[in-house]
C-alpha atoms as a PDB file:
ATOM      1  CA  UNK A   1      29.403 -41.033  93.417  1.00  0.00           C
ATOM      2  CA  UNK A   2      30.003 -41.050  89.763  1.00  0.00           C
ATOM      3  CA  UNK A   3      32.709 -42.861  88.263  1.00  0.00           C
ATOM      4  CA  UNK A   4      33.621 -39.390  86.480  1.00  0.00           C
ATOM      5  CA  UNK A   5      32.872 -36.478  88.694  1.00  0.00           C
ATOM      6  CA  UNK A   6      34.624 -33.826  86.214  1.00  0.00           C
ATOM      7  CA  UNK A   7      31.584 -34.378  83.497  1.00  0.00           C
ATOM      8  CA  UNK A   8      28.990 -31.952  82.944  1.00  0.00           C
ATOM      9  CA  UNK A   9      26.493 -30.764  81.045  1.00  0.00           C
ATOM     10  CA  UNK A  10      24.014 -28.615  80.301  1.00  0.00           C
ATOM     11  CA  UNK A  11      20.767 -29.401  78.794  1.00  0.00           C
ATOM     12  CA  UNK A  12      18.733 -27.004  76.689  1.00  0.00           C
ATOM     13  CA  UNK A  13      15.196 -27.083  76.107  1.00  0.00           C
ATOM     14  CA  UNK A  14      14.668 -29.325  72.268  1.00  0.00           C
ATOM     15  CA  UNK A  15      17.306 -31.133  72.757  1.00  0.00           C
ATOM     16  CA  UNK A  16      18.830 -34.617  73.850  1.00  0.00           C
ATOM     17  CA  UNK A  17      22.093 -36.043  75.596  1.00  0.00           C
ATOM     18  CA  UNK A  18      24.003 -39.308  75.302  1.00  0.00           C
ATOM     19  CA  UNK A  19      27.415 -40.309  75.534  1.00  0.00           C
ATOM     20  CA  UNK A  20      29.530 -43.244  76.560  1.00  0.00           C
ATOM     21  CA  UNK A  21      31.322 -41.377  79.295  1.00  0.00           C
ATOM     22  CA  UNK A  22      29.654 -41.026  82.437  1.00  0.00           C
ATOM     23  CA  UNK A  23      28.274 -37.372  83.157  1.00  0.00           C
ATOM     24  CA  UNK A  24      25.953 -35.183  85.482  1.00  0.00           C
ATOM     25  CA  UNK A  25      23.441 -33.480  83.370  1.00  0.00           C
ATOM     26  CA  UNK A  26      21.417 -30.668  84.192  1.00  0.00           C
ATOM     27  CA  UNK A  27      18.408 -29.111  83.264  1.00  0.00           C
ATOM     28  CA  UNK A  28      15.558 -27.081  84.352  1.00  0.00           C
ATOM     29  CA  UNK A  29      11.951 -28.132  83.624  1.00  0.00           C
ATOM     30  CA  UNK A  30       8.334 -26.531  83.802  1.00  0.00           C
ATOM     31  CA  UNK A  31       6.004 -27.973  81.172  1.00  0.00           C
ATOM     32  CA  UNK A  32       8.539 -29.409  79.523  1.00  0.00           C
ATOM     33  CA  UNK A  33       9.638 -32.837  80.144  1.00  0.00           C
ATOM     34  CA  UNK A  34      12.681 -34.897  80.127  1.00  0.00           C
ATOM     35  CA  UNK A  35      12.841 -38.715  80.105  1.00  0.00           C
ATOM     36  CA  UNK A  36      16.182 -40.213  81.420  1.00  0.00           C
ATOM     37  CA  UNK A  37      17.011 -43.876  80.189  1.00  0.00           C
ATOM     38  CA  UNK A  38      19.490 -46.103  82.063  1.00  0.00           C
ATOM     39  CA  UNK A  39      20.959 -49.535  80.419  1.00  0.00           C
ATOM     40  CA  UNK A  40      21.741 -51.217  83.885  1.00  0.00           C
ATOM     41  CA  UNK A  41      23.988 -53.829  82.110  1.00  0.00           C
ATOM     42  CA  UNK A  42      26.099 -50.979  80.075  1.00  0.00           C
ATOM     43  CA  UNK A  43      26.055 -48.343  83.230  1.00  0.00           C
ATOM     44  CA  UNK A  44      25.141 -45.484  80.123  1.00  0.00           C
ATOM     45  CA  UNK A  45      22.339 -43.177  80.073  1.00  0.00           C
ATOM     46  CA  UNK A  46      20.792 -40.556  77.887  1.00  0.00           C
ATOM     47  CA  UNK A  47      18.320 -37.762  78.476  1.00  0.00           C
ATOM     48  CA  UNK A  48      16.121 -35.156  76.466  1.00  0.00           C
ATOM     49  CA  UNK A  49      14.153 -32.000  77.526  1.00  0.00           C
ATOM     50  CA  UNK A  50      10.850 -31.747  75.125  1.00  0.00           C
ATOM     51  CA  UNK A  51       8.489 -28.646  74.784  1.00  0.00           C
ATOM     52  CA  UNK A  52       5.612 -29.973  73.469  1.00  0.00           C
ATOM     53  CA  UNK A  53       3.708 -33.659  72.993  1.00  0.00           C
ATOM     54  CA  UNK A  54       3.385 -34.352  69.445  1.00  0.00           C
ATOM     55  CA  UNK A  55       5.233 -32.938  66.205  1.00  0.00           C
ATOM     56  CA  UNK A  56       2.600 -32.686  63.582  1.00  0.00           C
ATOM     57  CA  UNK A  57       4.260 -33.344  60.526  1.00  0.00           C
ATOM     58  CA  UNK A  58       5.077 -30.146  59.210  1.00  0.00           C
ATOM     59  CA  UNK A  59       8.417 -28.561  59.294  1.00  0.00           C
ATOM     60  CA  UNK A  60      11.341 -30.757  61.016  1.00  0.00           C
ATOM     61  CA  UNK A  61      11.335 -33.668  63.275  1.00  0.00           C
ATOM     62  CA  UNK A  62      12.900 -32.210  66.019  1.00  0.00           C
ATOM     63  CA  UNK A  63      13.196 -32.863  69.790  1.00  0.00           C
ATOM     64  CA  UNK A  64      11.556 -30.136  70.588  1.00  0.00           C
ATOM     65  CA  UNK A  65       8.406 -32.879  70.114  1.00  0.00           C
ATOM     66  CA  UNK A  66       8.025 -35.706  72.836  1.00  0.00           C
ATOM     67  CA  UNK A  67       7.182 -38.370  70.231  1.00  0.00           C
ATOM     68  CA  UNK A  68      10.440 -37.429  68.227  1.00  0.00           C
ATOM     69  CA  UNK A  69      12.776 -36.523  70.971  1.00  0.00           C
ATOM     70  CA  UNK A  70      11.862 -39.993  72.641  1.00  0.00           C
ATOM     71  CA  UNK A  71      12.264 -42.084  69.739  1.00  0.00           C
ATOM     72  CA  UNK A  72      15.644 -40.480  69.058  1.00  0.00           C
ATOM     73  CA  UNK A  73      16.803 -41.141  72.488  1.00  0.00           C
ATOM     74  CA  UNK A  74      16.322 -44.488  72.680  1.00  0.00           C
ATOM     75  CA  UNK A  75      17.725 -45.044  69.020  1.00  0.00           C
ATOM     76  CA  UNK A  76      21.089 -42.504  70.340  1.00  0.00           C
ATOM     77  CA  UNK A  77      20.754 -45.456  73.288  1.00  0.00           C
ATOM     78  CA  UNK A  78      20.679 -48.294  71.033  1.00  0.00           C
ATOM     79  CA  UNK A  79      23.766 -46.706  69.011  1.00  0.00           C
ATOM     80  CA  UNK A  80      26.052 -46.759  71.971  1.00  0.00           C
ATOM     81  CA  UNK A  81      25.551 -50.566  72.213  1.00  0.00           C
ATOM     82  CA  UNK A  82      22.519 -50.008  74.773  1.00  0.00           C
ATOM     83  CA  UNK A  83      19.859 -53.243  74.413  1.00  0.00           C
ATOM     84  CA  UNK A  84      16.012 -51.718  74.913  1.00  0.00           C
ATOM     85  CA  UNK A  85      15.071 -54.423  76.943  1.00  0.00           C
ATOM     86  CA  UNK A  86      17.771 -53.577  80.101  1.00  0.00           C
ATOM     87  CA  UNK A  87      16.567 -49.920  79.577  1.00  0.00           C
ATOM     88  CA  UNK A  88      14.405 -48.487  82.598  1.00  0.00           C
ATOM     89  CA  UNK A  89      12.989 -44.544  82.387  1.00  0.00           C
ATOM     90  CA  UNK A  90      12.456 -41.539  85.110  1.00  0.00           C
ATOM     91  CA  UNK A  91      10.356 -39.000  83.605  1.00  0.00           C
ATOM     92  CA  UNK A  92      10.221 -35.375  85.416  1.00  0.00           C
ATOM     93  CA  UNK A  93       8.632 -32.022  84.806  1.00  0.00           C
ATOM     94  CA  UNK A  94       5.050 -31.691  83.263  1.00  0.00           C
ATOM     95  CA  UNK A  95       4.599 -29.054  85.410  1.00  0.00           C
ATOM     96  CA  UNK A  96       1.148 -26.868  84.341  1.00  0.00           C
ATOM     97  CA  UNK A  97       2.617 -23.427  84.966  1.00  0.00           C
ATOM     98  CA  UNK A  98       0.128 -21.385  82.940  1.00  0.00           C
ATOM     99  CA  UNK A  99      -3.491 -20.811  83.320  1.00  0.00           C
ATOM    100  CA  UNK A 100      -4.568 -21.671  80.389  1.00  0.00           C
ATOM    101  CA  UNK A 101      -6.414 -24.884  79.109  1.00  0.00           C
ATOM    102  CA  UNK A 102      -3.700 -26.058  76.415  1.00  0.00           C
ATOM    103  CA  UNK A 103      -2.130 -28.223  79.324  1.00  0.00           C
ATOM    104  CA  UNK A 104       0.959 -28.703  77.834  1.00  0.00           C
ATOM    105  CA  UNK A 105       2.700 -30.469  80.871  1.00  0.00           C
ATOM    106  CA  UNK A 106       0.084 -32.710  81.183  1.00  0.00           C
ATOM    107  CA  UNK A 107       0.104 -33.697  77.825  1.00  0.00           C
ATOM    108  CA  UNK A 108       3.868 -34.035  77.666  1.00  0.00           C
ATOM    109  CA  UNK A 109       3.604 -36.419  80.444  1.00  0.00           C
ATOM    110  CA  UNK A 110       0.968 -38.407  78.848  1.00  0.00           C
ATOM    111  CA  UNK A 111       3.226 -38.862  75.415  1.00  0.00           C
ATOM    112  CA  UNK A 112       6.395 -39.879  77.440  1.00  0.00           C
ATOM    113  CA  UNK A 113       4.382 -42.312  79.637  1.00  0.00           C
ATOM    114  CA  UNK A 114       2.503 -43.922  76.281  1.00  0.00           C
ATOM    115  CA  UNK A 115       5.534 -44.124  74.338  1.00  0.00           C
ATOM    116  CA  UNK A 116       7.724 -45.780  77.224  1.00  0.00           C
ATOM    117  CA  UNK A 117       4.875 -48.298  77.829  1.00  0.00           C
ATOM    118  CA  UNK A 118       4.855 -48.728  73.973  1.00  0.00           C
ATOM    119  CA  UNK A 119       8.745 -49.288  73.784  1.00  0.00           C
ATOM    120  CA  UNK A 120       8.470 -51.857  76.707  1.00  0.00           C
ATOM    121  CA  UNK A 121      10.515 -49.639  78.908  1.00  0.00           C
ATOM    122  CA  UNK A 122       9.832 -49.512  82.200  1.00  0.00           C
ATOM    123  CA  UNK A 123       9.259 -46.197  84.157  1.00  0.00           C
ATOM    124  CA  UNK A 124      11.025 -46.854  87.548  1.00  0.00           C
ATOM    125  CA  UNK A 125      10.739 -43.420  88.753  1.00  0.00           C
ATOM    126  CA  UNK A 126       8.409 -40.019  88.113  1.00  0.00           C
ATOM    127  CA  UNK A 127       8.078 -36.724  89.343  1.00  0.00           C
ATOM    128  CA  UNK A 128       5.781 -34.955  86.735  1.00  0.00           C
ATOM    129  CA  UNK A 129       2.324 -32.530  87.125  1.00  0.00           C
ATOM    130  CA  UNK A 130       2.001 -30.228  89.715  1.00  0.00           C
ATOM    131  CA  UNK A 131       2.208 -25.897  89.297  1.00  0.00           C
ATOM    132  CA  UNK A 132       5.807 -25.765  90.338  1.00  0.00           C
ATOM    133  CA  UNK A 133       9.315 -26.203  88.149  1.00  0.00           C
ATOM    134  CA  UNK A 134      12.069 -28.863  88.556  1.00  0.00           C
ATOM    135  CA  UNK A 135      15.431 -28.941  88.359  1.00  0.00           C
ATOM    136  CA  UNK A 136      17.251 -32.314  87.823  1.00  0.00           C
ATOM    137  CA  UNK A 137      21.022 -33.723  87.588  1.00  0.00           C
ATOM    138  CA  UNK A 138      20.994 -37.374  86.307  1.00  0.00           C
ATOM    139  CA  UNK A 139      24.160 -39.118  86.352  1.00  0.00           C
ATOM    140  CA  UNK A 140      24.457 -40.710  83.505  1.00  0.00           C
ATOM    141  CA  UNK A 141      26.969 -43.782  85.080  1.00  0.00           C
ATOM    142  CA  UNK A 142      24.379 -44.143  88.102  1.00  0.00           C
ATOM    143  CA  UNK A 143      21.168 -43.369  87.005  1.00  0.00           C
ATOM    144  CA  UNK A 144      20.470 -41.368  90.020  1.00  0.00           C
ATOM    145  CA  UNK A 145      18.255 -38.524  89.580  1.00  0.00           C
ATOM    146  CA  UNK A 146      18.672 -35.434  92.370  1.00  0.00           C
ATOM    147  CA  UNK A 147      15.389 -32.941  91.611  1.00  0.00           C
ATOM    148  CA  UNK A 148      14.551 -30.260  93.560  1.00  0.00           C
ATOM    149  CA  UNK A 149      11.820 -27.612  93.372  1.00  0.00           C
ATOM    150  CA  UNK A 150      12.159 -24.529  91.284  1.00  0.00           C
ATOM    151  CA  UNK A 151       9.634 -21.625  91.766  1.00  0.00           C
ATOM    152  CA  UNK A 152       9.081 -19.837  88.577  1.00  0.00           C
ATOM    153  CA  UNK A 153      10.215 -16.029  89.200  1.00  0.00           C
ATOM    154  CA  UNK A 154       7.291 -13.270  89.045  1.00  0.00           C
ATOM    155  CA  UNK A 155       8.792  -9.619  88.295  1.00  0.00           C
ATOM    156  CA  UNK A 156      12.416 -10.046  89.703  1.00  0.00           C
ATOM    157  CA  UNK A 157      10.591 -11.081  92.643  1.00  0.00           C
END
């Protein structure tokens, strides 16, 4: 159980979420991936939701982009008073829900695993690939991850 049960939020694709006060976050993944750091020592977390691997350069640096939206998570972690090296990551989603040969979950999963490794952050936990959605509440205080399946709808149907 959370030390705060009365905090929640919502997360929206392109963006990120850290604060110092323990919360449940939510958010619902199909290509898209979110990476969800824990400091074990500070008992804070963050979390983003990215769309696509790499920002190329040209308009903003946004967290829309797994290489930005991962880099400004960990320095939003840092800010709070977070140390990289008691960091650990679970990284969910990735999910290739389209038929097409861009796989954009794959490669989101691929940035987020590269960068972690880069950043000396270990991944302790993963749920990523797949055809199907996700939908995950990390607690913030806890680090505990519930996900659960999420079919993507067809038609109303």
């Amino acid at each position: 159980m959370s030390k705060i049960d009365d905090n929640k939020h919502f997360l929206y694709p392109s963006t990120l979420f850290t604060n110092k006060e323990a919360f449940k976050v939510v958010t619902i993944l199909g290509s898209c991936i979110s990476v969800c750091l824990y400091d074990s020592k500070k008992k804070m977390g963050g979390i983003n939701h990215y769309m696509l691997p790499l920002w190329n350069g040209d308009g903003l640096a946004t967290p829309k982009f797994g290489n930005v939206a991962i880099t400004k998570l960990i320095k939003s972690m840092e800010n709070m008073g977070c140390n990289k090296r008691d960091m650990v990551a679970k990284v969910f989603g990735g999910a290739n829900q389209s038929c097409g040969v861009l796989n954009i979950g794959g490669r989101n999963a691929q940035v987020a695993f590269e960068m972690l490794k880069d950043a000396e952050i270990k991944v302790v936990a993963k749920s990523v690939g797949g055809s199907i959605g996700r939908k995950i509440i990390f607690d913030t205080y806890t680090s505990e991850v519930l996900m659960k399946y999420v079919k993507k709808i067809h038609n109303g149907k």
